[in-house]
PDB file of N, CA and C in Angstrom:
ATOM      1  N   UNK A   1      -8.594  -5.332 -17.101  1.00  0.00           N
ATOM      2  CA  UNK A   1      -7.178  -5.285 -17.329  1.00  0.00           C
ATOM      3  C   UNK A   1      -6.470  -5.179 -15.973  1.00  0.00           C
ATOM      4  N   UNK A   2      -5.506  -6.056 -15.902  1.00  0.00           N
ATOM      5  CA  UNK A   2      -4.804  -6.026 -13.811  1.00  0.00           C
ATOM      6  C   UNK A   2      -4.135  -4.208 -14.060  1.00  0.00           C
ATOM      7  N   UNK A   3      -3.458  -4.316 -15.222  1.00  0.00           N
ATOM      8  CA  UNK A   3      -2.889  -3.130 -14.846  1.00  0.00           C
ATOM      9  C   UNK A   3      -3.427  -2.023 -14.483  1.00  0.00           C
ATOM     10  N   UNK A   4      -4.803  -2.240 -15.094  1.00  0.00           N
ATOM     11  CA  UNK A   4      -5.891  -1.054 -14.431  1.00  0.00           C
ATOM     12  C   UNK A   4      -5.975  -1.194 -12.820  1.00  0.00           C
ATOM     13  N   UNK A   5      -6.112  -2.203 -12.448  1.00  0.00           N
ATOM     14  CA  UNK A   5      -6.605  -2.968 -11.213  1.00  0.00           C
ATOM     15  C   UNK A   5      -5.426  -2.649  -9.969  1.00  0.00           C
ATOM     16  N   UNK A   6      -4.405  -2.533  -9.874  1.00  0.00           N
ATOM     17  CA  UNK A   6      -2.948  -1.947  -9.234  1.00  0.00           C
ATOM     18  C   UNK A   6      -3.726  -0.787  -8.803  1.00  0.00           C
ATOM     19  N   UNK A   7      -3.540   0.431  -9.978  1.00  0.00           N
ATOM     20  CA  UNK A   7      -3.631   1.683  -9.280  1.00  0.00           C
ATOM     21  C   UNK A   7      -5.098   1.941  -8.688  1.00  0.00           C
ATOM     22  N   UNK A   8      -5.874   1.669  -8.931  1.00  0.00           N
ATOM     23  CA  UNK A   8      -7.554   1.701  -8.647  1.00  0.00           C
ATOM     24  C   UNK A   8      -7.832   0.814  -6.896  1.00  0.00           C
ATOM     25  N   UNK A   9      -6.813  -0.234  -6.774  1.00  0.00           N
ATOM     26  CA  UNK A   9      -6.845  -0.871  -5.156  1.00  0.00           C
ATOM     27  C   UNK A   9      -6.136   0.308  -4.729  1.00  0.00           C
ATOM     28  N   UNK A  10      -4.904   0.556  -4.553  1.00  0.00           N
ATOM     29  CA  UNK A  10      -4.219   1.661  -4.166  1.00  0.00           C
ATOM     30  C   UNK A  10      -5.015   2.437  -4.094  1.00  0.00           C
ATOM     31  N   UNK A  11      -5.934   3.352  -4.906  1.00  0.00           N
ATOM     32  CA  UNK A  11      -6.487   4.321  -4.267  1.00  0.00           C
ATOM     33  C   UNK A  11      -7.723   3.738  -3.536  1.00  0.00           C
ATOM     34  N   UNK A  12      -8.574   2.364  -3.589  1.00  0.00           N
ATOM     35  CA  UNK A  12      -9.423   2.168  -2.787  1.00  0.00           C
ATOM     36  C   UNK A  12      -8.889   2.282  -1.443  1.00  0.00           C
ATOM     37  N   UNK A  13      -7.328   1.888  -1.261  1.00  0.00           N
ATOM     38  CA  UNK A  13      -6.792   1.445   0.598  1.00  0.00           C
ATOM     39  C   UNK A  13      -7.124   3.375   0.904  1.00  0.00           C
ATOM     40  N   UNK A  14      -6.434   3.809  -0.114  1.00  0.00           N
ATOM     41  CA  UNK A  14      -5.635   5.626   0.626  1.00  0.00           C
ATOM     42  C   UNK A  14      -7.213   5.931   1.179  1.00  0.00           C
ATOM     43  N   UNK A  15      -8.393   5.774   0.350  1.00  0.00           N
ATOM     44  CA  UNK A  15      -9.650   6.502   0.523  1.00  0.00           C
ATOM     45  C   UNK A  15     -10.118   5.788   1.930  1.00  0.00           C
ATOM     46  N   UNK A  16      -9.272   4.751   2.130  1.00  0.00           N
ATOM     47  CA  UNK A  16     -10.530   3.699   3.626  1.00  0.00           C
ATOM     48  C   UNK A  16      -9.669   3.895   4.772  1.00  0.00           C
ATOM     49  N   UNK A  17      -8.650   4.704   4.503  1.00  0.00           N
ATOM     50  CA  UNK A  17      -7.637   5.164   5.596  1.00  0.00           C
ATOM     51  C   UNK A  17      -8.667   6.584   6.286  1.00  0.00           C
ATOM     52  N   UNK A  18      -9.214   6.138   7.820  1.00  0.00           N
ATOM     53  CA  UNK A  18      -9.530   6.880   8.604  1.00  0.00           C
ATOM     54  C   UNK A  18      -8.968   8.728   8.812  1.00  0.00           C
ATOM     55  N   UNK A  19      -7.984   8.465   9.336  1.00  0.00           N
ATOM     56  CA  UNK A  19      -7.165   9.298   9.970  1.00  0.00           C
ATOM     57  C   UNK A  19      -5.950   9.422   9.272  1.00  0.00           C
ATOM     58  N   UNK A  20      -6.527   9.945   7.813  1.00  0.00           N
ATOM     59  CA  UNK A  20      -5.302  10.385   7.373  1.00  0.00           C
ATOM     60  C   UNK A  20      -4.327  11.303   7.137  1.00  0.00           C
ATOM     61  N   UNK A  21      -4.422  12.063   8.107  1.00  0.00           N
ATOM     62  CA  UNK A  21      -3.109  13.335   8.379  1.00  0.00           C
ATOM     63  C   UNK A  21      -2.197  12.305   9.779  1.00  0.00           C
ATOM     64  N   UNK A  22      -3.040  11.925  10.194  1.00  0.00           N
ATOM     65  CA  UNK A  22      -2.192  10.832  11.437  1.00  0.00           C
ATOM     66  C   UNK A  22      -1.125   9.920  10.287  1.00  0.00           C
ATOM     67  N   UNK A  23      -1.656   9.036   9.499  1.00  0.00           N
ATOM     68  CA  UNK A  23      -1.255   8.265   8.792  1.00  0.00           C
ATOM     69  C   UNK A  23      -0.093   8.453   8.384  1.00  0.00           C
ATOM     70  N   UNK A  24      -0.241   9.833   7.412  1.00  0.00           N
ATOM     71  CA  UNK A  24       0.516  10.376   6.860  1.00  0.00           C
ATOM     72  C   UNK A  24       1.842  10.982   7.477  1.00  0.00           C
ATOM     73  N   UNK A  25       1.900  11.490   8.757  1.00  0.00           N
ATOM     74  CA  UNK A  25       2.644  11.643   9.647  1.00  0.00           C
ATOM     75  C   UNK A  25       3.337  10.500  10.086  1.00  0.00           C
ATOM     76  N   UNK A  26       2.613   9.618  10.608  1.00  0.00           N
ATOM     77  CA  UNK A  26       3.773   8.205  10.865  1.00  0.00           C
ATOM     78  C   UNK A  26       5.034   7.585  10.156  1.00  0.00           C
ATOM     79  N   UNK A  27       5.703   7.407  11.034  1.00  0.00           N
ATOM     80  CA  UNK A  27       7.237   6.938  10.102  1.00  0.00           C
ATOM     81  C   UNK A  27       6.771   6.013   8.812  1.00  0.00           C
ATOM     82  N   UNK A  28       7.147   5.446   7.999  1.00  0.00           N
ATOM     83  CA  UNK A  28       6.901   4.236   6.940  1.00  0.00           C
ATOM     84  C   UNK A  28       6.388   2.647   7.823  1.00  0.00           C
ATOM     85  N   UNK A  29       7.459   2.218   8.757  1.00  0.00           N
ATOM     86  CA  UNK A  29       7.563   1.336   9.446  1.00  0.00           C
ATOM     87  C   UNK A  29       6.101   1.078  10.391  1.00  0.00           C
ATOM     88  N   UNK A  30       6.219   2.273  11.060  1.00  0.00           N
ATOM     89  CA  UNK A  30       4.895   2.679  12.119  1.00  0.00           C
ATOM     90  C   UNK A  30       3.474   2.464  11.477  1.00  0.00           C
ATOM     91  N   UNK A  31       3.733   2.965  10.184  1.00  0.00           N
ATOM     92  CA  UNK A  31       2.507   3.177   9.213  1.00  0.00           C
ATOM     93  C   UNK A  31       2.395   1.291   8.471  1.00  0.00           C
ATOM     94  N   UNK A  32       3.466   1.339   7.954  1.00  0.00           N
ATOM     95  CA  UNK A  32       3.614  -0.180   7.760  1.00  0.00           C
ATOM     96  C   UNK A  32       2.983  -1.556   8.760  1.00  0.00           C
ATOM     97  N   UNK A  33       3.298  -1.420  10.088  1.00  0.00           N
ATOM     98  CA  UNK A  33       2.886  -1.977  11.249  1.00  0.00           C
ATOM     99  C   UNK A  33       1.259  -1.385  11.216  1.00  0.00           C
ATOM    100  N   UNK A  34       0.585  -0.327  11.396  1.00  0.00           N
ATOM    101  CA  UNK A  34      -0.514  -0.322  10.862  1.00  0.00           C
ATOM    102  C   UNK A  34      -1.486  -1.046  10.267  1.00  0.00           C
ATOM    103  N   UNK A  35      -1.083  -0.777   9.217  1.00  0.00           N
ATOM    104  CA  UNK A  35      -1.571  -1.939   8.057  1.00  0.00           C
ATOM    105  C   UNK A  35      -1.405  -3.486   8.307  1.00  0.00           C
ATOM    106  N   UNK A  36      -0.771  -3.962   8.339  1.00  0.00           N
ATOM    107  CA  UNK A  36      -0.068  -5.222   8.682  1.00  0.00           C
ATOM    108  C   UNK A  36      -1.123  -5.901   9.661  1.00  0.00           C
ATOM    109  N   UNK A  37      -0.816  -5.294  10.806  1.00  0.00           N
ATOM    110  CA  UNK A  37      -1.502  -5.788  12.248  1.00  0.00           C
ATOM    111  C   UNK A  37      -2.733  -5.214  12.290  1.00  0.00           C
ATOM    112  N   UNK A  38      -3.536  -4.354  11.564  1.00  0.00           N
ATOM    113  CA  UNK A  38      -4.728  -3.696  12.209  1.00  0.00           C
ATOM    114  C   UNK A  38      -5.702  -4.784  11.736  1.00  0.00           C
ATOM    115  N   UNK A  39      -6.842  -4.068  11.796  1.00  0.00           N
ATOM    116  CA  UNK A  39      -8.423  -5.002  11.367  1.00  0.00           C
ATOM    117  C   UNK A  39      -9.155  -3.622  10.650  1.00  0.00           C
ATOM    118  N   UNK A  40      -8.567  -2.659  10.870  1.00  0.00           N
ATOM    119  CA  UNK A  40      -9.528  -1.727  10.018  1.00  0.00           C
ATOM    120  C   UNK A  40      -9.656  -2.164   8.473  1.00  0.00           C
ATOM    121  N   UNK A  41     -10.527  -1.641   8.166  1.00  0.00           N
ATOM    122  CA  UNK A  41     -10.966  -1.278   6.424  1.00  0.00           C
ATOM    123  C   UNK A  41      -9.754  -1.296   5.754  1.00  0.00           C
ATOM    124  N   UNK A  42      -8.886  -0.177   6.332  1.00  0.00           N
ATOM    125  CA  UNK A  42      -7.847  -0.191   4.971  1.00  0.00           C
ATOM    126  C   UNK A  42      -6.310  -1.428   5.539  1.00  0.00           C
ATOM    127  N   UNK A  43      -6.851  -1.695   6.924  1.00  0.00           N
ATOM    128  CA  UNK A  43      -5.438  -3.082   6.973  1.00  0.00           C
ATOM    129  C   UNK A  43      -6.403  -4.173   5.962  1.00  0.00           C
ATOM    130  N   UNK A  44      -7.640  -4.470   6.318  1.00  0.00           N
ATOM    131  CA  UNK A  44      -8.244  -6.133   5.136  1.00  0.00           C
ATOM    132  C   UNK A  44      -7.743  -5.493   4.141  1.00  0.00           C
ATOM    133  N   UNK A  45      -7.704  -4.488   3.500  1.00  0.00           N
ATOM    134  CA  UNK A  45      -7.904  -4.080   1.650  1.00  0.00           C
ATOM    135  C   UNK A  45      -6.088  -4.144   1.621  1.00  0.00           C
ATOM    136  N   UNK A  46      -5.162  -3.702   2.693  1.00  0.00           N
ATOM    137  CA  UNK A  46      -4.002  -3.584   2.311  1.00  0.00           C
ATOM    138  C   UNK A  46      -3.060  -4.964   2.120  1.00  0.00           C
ATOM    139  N   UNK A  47      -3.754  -5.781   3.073  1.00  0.00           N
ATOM    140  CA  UNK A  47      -3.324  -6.661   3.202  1.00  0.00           C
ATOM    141  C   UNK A  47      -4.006  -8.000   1.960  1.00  0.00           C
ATOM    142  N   UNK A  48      -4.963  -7.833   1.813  1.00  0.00           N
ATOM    143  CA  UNK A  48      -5.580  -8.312   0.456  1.00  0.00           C
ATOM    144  C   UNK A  48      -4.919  -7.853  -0.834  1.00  0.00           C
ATOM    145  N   UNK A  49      -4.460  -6.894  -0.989  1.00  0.00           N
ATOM    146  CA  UNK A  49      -3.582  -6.281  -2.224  1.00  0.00           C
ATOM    147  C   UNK A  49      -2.171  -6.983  -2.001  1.00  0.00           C
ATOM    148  N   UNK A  50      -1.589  -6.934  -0.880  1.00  0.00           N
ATOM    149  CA  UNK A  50      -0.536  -8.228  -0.841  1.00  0.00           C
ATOM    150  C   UNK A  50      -0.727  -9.611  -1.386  1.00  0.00           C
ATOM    151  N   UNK A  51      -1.531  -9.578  -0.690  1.00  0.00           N
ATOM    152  CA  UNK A  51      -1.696 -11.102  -1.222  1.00  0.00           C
ATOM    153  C   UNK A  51      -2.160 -11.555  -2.568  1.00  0.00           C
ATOM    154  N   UNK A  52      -3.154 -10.490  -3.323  1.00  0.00           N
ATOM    155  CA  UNK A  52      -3.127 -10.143  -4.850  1.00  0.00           C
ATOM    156  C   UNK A  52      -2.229  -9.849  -5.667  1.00  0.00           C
ATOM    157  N   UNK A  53      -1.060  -8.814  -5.295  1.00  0.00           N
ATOM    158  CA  UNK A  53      -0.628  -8.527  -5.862  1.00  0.00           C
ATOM    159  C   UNK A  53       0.793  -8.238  -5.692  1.00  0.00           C
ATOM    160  N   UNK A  54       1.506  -8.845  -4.103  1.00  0.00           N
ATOM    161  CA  UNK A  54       2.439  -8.568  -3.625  1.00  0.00           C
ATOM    162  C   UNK A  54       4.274  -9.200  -4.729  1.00  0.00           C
ATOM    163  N   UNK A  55       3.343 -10.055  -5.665  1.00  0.00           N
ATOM    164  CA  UNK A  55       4.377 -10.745  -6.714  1.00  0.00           C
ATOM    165  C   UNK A  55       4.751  -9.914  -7.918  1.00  0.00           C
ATOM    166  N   UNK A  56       3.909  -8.361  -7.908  1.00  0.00           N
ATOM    167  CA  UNK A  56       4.717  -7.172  -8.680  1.00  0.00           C
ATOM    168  C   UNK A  56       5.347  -6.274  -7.712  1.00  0.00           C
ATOM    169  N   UNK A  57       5.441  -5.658  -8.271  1.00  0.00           N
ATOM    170  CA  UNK A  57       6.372  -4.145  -8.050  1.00  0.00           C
ATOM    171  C   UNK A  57       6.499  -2.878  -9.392  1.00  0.00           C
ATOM    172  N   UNK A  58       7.078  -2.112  -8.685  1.00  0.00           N
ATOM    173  CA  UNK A  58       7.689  -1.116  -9.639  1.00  0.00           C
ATOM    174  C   UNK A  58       8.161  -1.277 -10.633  1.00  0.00           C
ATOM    175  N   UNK A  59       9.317  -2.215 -10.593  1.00  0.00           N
ATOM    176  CA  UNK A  59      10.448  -2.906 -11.588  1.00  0.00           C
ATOM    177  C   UNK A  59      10.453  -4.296 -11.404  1.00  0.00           C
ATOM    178  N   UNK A  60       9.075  -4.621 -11.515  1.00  0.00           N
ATOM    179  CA  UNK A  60       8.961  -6.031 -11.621  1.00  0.00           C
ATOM    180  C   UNK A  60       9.155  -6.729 -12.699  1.00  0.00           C
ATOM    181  N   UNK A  61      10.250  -6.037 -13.696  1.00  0.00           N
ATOM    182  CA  UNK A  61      10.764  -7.086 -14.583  1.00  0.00           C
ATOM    183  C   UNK A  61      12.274  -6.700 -14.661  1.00  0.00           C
ATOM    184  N   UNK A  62      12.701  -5.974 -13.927  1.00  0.00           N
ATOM    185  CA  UNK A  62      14.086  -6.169 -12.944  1.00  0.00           C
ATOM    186  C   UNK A  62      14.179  -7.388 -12.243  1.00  0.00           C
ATOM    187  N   UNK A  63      15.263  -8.559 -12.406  1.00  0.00           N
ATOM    188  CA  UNK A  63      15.165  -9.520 -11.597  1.00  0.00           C
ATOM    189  C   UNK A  63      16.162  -8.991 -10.270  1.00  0.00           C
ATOM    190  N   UNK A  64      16.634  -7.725 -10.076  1.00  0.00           N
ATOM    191  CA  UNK A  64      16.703  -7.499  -9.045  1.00  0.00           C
ATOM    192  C   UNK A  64      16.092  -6.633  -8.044  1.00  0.00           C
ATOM    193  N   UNK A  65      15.051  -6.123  -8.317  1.00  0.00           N
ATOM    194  CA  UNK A  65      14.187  -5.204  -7.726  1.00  0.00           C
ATOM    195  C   UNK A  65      12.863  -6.136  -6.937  1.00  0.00           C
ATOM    196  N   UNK A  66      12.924  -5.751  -5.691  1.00  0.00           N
ATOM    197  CA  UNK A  66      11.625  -6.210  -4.712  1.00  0.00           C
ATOM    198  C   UNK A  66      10.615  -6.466  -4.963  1.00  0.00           C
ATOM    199  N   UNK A  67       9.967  -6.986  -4.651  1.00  0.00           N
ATOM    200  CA  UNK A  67       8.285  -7.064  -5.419  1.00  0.00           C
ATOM    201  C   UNK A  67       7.863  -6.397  -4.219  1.00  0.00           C
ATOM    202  N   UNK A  68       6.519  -5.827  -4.319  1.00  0.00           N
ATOM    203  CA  UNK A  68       5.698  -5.112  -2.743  1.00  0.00           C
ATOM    204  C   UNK A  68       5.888  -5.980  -1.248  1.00  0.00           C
ATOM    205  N   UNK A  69       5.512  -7.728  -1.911  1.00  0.00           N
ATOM    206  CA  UNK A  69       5.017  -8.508  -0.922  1.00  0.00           C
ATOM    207  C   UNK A  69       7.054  -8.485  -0.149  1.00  0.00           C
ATOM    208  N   UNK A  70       7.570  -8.471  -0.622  1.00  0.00           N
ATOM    209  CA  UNK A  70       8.840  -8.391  -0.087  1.00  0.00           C
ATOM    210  C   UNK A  70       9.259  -6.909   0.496  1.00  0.00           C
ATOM    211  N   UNK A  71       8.948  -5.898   0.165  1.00  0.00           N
ATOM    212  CA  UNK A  71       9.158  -4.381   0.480  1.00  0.00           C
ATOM    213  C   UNK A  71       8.158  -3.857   0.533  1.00  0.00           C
ATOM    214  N   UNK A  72       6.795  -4.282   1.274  1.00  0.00           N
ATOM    215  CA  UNK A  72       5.619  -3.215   1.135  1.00  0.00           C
ATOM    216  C   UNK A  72       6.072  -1.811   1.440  1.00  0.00           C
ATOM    217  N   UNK A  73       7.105  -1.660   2.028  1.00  0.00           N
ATOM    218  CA  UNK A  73       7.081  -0.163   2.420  1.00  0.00           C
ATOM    219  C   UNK A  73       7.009   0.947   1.213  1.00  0.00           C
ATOM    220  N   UNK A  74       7.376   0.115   0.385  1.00  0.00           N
ATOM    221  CA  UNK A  74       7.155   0.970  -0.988  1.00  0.00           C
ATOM    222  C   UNK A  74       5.990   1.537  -1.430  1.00  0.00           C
ATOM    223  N   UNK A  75       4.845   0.542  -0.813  1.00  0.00           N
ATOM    224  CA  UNK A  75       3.515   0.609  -1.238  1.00  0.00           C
ATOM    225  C   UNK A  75       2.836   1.607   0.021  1.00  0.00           C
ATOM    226  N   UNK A  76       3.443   1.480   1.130  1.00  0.00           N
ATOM    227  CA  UNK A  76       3.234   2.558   2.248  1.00  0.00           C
ATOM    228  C   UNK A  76       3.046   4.057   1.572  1.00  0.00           C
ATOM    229  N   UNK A  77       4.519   4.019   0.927  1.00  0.00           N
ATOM    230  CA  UNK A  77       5.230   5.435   0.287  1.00  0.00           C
ATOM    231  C   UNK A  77       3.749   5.747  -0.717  1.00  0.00           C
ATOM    232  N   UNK A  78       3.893   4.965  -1.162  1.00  0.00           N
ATOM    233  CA  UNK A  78       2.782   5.204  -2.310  1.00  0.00           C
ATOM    234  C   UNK A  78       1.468   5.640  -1.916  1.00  0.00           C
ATOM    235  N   UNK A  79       0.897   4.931  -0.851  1.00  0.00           N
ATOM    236  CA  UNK A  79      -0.122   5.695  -0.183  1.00  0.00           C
ATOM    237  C   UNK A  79      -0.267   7.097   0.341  1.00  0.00           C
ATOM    238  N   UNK A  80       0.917   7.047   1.464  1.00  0.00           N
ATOM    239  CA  UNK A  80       0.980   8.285   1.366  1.00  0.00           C
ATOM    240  C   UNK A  80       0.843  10.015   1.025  1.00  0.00           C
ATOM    241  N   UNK A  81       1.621   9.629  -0.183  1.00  0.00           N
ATOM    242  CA  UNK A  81       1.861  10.257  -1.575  1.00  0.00           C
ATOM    243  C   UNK A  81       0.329  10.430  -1.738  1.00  0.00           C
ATOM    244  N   UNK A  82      -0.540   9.335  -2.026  1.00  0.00           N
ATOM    245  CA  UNK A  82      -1.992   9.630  -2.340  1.00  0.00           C
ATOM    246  C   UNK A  82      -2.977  10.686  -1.579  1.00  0.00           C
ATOM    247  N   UNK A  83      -2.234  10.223  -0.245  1.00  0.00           N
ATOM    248  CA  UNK A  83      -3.273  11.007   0.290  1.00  0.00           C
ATOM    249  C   UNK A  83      -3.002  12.222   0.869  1.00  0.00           C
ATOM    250  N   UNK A  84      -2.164  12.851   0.094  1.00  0.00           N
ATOM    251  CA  UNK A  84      -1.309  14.423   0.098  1.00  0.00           C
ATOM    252  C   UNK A  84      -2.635  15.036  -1.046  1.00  0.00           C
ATOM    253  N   UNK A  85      -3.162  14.070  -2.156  1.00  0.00           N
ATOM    254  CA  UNK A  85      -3.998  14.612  -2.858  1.00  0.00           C
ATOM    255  C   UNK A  85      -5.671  14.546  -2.858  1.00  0.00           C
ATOM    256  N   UNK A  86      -5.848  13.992  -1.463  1.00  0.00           N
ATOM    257  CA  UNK A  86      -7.352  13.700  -1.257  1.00  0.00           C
ATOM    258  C   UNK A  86      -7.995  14.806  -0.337  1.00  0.00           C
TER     259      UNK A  86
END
């Protein structure tokens, strides 16, 4: 089921994030640039979930609300958030 498949990548990226009190500390943007540009474990998996899945969102049946691949920072937030609980 995809909808299973969303939250289960999300927590595969938070778990392959190295240094995550660093992470977590970084602005959204900083952390965003991270991901984006790196080669680690969790930039392939973050950046692979874009490209899987960057055509939902939150309110992806809002035709005015962002999808990820347009606002990943949302999906930053979301990590984050995760790894306050790991």
């Amino acid at each position: 089921m995809v909808s299973a498949e969303v939250p289960n990548f999300l927590k595969e990226i938070a778990n392959s994030i190295e240094n995550r009190e660093i992470f977590r500390e970084m602005s959204d943007e900083k952390a965003l640039n991270f991901l984006i540009n790196g080669d680690s474990k969790a930039s392939i998996k973050f950046k692979q979930f874009l490209s899987e899945y960057g055509h939902r969102g939150y309110k992806e049946f809002d035709p005015l609300a962002l999808q990820w691949g347009d606002n990943p920072i949302i999906v930053v937030k979301s990590l984050k958030t995760m790894l306050t609980g790991l």
